[in-house]
Protein backbone atom coordinates (compact mmCIF):
# COMPACT_ATOMS: atom_id res chain seq x y z
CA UNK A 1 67.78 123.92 -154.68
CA UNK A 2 66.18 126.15 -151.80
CA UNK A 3 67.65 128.19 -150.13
CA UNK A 4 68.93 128.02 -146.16
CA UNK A 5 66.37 128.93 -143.58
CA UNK A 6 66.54 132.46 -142.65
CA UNK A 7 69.28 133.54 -146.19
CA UNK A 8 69.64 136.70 -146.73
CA UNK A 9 71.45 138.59 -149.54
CA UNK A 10 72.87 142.34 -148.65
CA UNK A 11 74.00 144.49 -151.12
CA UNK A 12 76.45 147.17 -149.95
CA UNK A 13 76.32 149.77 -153.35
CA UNK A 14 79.25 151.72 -152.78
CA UNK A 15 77.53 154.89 -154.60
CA UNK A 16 74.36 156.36 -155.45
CA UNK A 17 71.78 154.37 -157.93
CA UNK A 18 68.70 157.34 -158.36
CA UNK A 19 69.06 158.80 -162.25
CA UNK A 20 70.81 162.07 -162.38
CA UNK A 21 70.54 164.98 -164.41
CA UNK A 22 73.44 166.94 -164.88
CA UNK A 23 73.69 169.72 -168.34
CA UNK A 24 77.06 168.56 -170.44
CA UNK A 25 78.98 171.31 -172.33
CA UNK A 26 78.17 170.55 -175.93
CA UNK A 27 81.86 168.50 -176.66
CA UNK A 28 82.23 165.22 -178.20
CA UNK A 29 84.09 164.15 -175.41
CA UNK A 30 81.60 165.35 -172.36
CA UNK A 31 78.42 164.16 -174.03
CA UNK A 32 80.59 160.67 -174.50
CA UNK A 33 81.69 161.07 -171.15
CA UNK A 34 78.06 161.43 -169.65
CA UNK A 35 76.77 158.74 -172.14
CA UNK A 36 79.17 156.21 -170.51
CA UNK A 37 78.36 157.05 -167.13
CA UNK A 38 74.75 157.01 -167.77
CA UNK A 39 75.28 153.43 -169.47
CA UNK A 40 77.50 152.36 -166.16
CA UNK A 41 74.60 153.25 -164.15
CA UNK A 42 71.92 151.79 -166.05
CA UNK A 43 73.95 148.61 -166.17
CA UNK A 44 74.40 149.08 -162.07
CA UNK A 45 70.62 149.19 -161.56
CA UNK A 46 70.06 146.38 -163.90
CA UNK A 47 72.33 144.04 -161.82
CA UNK A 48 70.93 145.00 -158.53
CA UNK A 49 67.23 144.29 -159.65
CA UNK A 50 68.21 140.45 -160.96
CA UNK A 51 69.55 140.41 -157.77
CA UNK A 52 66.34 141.50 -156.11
CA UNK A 53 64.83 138.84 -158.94
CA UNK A 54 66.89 135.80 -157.60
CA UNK A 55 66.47 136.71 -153.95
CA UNK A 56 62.47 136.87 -154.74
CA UNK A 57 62.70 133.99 -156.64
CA UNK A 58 64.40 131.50 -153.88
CA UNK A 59 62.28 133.03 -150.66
CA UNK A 60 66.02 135.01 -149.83
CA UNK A 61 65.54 138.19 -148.10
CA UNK A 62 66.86 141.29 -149.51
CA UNK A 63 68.51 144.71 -148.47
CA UNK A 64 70.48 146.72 -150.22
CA UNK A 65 72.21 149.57 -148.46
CA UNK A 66 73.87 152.81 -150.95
CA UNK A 67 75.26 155.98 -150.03
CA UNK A 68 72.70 158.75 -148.76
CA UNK A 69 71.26 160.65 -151.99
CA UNK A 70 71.76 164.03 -149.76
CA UNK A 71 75.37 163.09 -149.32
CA UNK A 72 77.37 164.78 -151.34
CA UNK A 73 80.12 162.69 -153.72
CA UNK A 74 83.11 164.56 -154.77
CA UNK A 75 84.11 164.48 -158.72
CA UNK A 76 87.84 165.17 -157.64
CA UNK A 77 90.47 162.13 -157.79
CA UNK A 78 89.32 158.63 -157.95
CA UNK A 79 90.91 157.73 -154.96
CA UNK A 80 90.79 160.77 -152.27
CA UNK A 81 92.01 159.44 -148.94
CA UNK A 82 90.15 162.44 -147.32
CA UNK A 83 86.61 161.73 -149.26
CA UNK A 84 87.05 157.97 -148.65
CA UNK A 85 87.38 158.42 -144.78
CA UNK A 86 84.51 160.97 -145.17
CA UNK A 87 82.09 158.09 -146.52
CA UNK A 88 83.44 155.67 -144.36
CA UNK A 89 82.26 157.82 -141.45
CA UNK A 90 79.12 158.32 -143.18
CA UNK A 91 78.32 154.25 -143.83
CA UNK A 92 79.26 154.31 -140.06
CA UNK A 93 76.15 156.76 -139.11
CA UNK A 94 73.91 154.83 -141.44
CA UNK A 95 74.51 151.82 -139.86
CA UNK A 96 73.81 153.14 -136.45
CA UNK A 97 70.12 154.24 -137.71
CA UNK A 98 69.64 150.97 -138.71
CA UNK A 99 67.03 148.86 -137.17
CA UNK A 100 68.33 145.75 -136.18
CA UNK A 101 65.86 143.75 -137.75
CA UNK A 102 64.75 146.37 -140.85
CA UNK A 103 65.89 147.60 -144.07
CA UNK A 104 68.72 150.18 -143.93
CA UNK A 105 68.26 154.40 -143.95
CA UNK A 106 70.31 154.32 -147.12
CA UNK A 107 67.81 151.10 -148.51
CA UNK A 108 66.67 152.21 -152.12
CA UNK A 109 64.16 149.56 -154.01
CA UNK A 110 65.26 149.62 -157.58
């Protein structure tokens, strides 16, 4: 089945995807902690490039927007009301540097 005419599949990432590095105190429990969270993330940029894969595949065009790699993430509480409007504000900006007919600021090709 083809796709639609003019299809397009956006990703909204709600994080960052690049690889981090980041020294773990030599515990059980942080090198298991920073093993999981490099597995989550692996997993993450797996998905995202069978999306990329299916979109290719049926003539869909893709974007993918993430939060800016400058932008700093907190590691506080899950769900911090003052971080969350903080990154709302900052999707806000990246969608006003967006081209209207181009790939997003915060784009990132896996």
């Amino acid at each position: 089945m083809a796709a639609p005419a003019g299809a397009s599949l956006t990703i909204l990432y709600n994080g960052k995807l690049a690889r981090t590095y980041k020294v773990v105190r030599p515990r059980a429990f942080a090198i298991a902690g920073r093993a999981l969270d490099t597995l989550i993330n692996e997993a993450d940029r797996e998905r995202i490039r069978s999306y990329r894969r299916f979109a290719e595949d049926h003539a869909i065009a893709f974007d993918m927007v993430t939060v800016d790699e400058d932008y700093p993430l907190s590691d506080g509480r899950l769900f911090d009301p003052a971080q969350m409007r903080a990154l709302f504000e900052q999707g806000l900006r990246q969608a006003e540097r967006r081209p209207a007919d181009g790939p997003s600021p915060g784009r990132r090709d896996q």
